[in-house]
N, C-alpha and C. Protein backbone atom coordinates (compact mmCIF):
# COMPACT_ATOMS: atom_id res chain seq x y z
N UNK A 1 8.48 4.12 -25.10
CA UNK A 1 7.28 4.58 -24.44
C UNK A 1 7.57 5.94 -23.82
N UNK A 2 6.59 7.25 -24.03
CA UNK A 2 6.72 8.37 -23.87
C UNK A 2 6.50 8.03 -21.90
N UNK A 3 7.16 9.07 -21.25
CA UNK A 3 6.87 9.42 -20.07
C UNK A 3 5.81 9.54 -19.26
N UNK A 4 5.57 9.46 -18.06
CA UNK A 4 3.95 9.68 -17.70
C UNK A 4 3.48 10.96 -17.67
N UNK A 5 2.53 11.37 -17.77
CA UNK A 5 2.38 12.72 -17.52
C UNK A 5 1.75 12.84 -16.10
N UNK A 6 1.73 12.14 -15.28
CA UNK A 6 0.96 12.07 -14.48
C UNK A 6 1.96 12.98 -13.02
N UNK A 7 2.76 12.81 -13.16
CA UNK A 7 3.90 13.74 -12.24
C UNK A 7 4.81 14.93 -13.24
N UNK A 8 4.88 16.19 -12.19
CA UNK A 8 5.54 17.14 -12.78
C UNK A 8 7.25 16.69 -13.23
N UNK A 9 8.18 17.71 -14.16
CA UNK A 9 9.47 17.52 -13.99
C UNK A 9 10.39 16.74 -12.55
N UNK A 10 9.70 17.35 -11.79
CA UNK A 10 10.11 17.00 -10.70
C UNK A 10 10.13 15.98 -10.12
N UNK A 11 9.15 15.48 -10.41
CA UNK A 11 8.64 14.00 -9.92
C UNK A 11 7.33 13.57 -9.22
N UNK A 12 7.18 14.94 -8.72
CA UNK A 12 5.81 15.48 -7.93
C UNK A 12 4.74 15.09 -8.54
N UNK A 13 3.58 14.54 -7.91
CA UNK A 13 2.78 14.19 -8.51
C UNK A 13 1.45 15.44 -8.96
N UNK A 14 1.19 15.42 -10.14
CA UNK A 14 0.28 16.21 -10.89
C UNK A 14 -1.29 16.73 -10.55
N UNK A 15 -1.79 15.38 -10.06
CA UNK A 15 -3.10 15.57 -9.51
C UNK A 15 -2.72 15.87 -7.34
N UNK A 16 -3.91 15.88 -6.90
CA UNK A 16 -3.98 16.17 -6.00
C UNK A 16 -4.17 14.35 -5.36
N UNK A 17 -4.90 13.78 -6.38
CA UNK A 17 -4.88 11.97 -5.78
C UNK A 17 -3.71 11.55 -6.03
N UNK A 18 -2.75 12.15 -6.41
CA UNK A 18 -1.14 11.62 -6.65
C UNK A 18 -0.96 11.63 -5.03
N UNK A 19 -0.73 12.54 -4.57
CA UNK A 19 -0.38 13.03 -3.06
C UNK A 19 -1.44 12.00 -2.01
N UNK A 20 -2.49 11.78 -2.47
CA UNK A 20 -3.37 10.89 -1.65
C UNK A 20 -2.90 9.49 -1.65
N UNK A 21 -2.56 9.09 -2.86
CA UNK A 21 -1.49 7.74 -3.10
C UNK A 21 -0.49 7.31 -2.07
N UNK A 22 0.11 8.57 -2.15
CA UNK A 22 1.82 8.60 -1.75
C UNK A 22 1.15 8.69 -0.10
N UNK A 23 0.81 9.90 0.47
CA UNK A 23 0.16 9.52 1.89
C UNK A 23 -0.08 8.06 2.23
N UNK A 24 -0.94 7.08 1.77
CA UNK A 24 -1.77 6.53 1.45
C UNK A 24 -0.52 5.09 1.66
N UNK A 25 0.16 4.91 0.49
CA UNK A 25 1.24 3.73 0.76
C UNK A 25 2.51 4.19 1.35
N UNK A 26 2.54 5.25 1.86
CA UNK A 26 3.69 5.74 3.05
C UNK A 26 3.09 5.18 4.54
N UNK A 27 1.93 5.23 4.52
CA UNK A 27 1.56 4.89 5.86
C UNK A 27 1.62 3.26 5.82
N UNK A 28 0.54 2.86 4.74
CA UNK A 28 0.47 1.52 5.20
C UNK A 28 2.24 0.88 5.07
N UNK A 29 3.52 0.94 4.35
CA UNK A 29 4.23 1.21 3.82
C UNK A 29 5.02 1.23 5.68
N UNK A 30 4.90 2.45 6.25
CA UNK A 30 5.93 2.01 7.62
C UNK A 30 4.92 1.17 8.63
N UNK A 31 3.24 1.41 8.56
CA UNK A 31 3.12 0.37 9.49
C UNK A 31 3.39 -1.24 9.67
N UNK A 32 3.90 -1.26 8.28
CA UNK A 32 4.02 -2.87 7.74
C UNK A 32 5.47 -3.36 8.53
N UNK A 33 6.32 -1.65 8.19
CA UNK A 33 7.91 -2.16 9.01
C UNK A 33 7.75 -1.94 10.62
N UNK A 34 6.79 -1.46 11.16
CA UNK A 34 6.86 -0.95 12.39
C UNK A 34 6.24 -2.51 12.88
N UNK A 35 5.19 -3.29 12.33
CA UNK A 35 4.19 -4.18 13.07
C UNK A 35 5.73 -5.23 12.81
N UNK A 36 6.17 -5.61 11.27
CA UNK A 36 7.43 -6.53 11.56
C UNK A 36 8.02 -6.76 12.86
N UNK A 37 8.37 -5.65 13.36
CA UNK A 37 9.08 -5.79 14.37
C UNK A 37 8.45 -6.42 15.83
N UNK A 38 6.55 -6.30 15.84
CA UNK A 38 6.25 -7.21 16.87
C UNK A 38 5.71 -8.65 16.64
N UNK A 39 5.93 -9.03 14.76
CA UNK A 39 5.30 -9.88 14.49
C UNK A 39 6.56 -11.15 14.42
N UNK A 40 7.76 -10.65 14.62
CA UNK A 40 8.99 -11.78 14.49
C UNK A 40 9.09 -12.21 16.26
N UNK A 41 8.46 -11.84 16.75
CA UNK A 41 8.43 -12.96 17.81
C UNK A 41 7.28 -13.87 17.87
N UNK A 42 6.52 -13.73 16.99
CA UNK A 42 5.66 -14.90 16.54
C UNK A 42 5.70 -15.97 15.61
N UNK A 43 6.45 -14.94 14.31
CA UNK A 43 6.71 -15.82 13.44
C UNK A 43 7.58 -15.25 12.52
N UNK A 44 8.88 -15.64 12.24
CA UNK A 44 10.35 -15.12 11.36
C UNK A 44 9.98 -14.98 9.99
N UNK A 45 8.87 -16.07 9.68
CA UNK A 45 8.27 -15.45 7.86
C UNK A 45 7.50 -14.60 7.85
N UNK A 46 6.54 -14.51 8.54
CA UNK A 46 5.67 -13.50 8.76
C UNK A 46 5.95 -11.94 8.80
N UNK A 47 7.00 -12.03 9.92
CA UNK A 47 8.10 -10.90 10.17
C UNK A 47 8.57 -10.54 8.48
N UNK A 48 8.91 -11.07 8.00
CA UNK A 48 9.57 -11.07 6.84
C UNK A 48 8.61 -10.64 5.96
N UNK A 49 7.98 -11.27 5.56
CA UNK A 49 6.24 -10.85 4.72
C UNK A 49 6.20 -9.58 5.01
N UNK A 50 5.75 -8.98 6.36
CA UNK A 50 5.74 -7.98 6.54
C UNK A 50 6.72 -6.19 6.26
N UNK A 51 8.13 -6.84 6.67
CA UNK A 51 8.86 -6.14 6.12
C UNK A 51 8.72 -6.32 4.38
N UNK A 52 9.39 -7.14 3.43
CA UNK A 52 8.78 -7.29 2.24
C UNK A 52 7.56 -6.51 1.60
N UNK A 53 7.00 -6.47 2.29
CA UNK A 53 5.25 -5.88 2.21
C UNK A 53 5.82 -4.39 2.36
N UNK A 54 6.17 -3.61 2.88
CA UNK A 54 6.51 -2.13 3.85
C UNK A 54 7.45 -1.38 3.10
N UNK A 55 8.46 -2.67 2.71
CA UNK A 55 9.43 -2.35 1.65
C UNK A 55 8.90 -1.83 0.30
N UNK A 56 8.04 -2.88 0.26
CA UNK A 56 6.97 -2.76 -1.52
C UNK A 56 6.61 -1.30 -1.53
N UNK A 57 5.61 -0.61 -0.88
CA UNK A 57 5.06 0.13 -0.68
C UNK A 57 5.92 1.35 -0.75
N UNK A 58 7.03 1.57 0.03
CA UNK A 58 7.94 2.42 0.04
C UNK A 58 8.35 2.59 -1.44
N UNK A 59 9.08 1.29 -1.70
CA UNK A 59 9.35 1.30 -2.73
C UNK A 59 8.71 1.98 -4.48
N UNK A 60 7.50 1.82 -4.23
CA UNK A 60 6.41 2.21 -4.95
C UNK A 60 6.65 3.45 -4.61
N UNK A 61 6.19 4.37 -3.61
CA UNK A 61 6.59 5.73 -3.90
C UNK A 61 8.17 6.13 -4.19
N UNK A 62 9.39 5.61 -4.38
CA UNK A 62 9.79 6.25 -4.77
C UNK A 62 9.87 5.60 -6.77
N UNK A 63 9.67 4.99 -6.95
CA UNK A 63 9.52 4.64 -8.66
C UNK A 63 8.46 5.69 -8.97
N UNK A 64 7.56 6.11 -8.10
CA UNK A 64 6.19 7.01 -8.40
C UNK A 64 6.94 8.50 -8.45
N UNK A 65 7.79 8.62 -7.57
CA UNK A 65 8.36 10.12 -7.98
C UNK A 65 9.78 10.28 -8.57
N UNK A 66 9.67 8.89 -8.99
CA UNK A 66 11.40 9.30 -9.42
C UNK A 66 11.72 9.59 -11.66
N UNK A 67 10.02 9.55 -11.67
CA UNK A 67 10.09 10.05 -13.17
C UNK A 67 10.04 8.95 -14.25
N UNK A 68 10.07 8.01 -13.65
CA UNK A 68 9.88 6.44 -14.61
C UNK A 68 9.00 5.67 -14.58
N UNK A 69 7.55 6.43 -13.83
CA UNK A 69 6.42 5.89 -13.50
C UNK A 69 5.62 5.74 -15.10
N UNK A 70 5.38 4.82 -14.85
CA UNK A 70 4.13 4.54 -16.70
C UNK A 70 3.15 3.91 -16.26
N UNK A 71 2.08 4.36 -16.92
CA UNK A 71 0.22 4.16 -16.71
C UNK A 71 0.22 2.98 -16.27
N UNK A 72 0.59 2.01 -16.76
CA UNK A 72 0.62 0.46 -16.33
C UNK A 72 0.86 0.09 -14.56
N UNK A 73 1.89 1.01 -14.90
CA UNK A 73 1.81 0.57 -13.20
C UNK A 73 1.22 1.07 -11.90
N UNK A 74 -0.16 1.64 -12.76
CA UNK A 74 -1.28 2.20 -11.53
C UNK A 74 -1.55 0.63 -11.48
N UNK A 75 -2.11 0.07 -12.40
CA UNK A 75 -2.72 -1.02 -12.31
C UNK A 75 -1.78 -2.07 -11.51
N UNK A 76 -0.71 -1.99 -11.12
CA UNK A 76 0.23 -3.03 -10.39
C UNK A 76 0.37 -2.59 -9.32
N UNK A 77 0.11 -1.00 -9.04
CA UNK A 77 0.03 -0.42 -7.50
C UNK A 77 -1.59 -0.99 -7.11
N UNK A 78 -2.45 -1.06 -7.70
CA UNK A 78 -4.29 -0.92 -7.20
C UNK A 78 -4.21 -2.77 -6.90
N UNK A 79 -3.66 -3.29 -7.58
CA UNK A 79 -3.44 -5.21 -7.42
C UNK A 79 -2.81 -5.13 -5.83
N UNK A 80 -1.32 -4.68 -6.20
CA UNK A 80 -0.55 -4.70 -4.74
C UNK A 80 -1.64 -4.43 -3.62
N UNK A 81 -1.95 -3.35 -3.73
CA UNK A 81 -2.75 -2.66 -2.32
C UNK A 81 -3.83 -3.90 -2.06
N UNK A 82 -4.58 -4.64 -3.02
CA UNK A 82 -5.52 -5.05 -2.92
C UNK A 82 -5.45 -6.27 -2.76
N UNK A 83 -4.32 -7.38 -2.82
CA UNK A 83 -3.94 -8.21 -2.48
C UNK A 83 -3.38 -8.19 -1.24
N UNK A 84 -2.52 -6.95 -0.50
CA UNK A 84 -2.08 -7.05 0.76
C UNK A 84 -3.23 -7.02 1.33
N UNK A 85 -4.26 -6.19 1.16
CA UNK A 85 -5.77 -6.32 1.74
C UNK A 85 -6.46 -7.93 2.02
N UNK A 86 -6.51 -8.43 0.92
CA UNK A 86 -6.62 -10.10 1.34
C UNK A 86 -5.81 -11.02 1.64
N UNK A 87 -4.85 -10.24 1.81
CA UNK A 87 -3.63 -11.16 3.11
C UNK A 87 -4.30 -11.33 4.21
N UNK A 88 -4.62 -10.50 4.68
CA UNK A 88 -5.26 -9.90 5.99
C UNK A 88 -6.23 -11.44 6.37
N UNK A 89 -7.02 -11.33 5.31
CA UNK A 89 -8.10 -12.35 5.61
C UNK A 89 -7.84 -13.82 5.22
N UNK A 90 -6.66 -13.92 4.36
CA UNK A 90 -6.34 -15.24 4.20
C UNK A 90 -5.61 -15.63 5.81
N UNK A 91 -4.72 -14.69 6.05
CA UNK A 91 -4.10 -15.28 7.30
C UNK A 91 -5.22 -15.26 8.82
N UNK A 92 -6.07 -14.04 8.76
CA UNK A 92 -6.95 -14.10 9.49
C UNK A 92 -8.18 -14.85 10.13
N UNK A 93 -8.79 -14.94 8.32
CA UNK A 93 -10.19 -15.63 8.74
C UNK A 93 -10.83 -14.76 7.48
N UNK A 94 -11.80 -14.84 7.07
CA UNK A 94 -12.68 -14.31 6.23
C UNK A 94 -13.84 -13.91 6.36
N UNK A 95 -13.74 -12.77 7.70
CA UNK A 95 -14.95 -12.38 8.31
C UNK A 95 -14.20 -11.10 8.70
N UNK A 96 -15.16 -10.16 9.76
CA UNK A 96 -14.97 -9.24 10.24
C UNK A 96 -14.05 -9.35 10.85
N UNK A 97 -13.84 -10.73 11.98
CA UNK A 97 -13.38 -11.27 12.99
C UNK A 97 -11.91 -10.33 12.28
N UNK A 98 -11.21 -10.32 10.86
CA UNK A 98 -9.98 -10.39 11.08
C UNK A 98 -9.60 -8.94 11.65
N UNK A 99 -10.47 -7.84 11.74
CA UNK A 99 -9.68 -6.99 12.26
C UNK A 99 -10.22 -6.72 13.62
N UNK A 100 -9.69 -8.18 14.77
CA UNK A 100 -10.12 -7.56 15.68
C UNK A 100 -8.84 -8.88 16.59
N UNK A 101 -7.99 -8.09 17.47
CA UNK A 101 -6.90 -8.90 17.94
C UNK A 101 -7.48 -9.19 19.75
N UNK A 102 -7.87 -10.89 19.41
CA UNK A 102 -8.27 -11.47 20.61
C UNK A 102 -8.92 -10.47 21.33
N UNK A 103 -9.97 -10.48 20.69
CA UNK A 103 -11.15 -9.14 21.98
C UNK A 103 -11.44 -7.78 21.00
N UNK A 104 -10.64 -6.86 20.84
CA UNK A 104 -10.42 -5.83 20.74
C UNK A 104 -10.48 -5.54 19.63
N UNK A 105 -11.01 -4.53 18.77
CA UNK A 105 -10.33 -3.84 17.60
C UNK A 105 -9.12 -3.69 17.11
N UNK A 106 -8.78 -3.82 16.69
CA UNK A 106 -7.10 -3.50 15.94
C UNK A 106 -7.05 -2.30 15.14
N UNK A 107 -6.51 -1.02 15.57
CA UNK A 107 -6.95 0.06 15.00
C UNK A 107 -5.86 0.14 13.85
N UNK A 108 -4.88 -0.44 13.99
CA UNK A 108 -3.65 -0.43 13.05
C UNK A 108 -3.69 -1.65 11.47
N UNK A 109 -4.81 -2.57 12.06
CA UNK A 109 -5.17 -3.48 10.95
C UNK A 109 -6.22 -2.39 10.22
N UNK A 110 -6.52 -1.96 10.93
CA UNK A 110 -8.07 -0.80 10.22
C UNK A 110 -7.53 -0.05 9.27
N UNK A 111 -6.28 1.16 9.84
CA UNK A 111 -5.98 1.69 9.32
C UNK A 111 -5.21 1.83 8.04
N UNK A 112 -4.38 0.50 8.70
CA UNK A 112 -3.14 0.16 7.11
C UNK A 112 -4.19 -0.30 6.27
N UNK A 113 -5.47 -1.15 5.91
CA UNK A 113 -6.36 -1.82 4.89
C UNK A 113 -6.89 -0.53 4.59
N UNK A 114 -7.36 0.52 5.71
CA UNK A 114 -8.29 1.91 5.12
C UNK A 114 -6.81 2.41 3.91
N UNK A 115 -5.93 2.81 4.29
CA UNK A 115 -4.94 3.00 3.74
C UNK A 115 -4.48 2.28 2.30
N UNK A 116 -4.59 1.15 2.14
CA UNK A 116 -4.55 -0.14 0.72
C UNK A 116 -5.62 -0.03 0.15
N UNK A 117 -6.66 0.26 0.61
CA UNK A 117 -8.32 0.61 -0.42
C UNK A 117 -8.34 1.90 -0.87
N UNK A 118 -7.53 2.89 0.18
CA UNK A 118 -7.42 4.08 -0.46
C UNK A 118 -6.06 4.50 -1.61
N UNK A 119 -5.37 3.92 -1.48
CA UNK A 119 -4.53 3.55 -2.23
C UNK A 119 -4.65 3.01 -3.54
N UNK A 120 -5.38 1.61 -3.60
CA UNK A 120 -5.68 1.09 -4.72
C UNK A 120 -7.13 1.81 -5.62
N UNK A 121 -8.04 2.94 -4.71
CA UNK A 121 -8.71 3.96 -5.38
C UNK A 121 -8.22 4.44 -6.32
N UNK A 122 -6.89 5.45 -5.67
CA UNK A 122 -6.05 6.23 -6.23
C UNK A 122 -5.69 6.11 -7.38
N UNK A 123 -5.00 4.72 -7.14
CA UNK A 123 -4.34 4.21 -8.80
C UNK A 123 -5.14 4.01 -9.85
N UNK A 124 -6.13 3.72 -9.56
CA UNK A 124 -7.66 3.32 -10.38
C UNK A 124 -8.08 4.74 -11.00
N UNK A 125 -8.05 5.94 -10.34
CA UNK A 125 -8.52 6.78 -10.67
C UNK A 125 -7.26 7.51 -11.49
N UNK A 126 -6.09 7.77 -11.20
CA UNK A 126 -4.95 7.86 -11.59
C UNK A 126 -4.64 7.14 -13.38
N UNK A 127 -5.14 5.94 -12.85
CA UNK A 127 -5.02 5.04 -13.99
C UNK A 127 -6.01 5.47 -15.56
N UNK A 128 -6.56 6.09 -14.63
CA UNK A 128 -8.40 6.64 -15.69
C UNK A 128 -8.15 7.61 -16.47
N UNK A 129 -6.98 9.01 -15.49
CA UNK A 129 -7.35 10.11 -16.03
C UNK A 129 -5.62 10.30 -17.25
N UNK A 130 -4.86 9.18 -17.22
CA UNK A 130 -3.98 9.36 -18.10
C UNK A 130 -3.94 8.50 -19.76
């Protein structure tokens, strides 16, 4: 199987939604390792899920710039993003309710899911134009 064309020699990504990607699962990507760390005093799998989850993401950008990226795996980045998205609500609840922690908004549940929808855009569109 020929190479992607979707990133330069370099590894850099080609389009300008390459870079929106990589933004995109870099964030949700450390908030996943940053929340780990307040979610293992609740719960040690969870904690774990989370890191796992943060790891994924990371991980994904660097297979995305390291030159061995193939079309296929937009479609396994746009799943990922979009399944961590209904984590959210399986563990939550399946309402609005889930992004909102006892009272309050959760601006960091907002952001990492704004982040996984924008993400799994990306790949979708990514996925289209190769």
């Amino acid at each position: 199987m020929a190479p992607s064309t979707a990133s330069t020699e370099s590894g850099l990504p080609g389009h300008l939604v390459g870079y929106a990607a990589i933004l995109a699962a870099g964030v949700t990507g450390v908030l996943h390792l940053v929340l780990a760390t307040q979610v293992i005093q609740f719960s040690q799998m969870m904690a774990a899920l989370f890191v796992l989850n943060g790891l994924g993401f990371l991980g994904g950008i660097g297979l995305y710039v390291s030159g061995r990226w193939r079309r296929e795996l937009y479609l396994v980045a746009a799943g990922y993003a979009l399944v961590t998205v209904l984590a959210l609500f399986v563990f939550q609840g399946f309402s609005v309710d889930a992004f909102y922690r006892q009272g309050p908004l959760n601006p960091v549940a907002v952001v990492s899911k704004g982040a996984e929808l924008l993400l799994a855009a990306s790949a979708i569109v990514l996925y289209s134009r190769e």
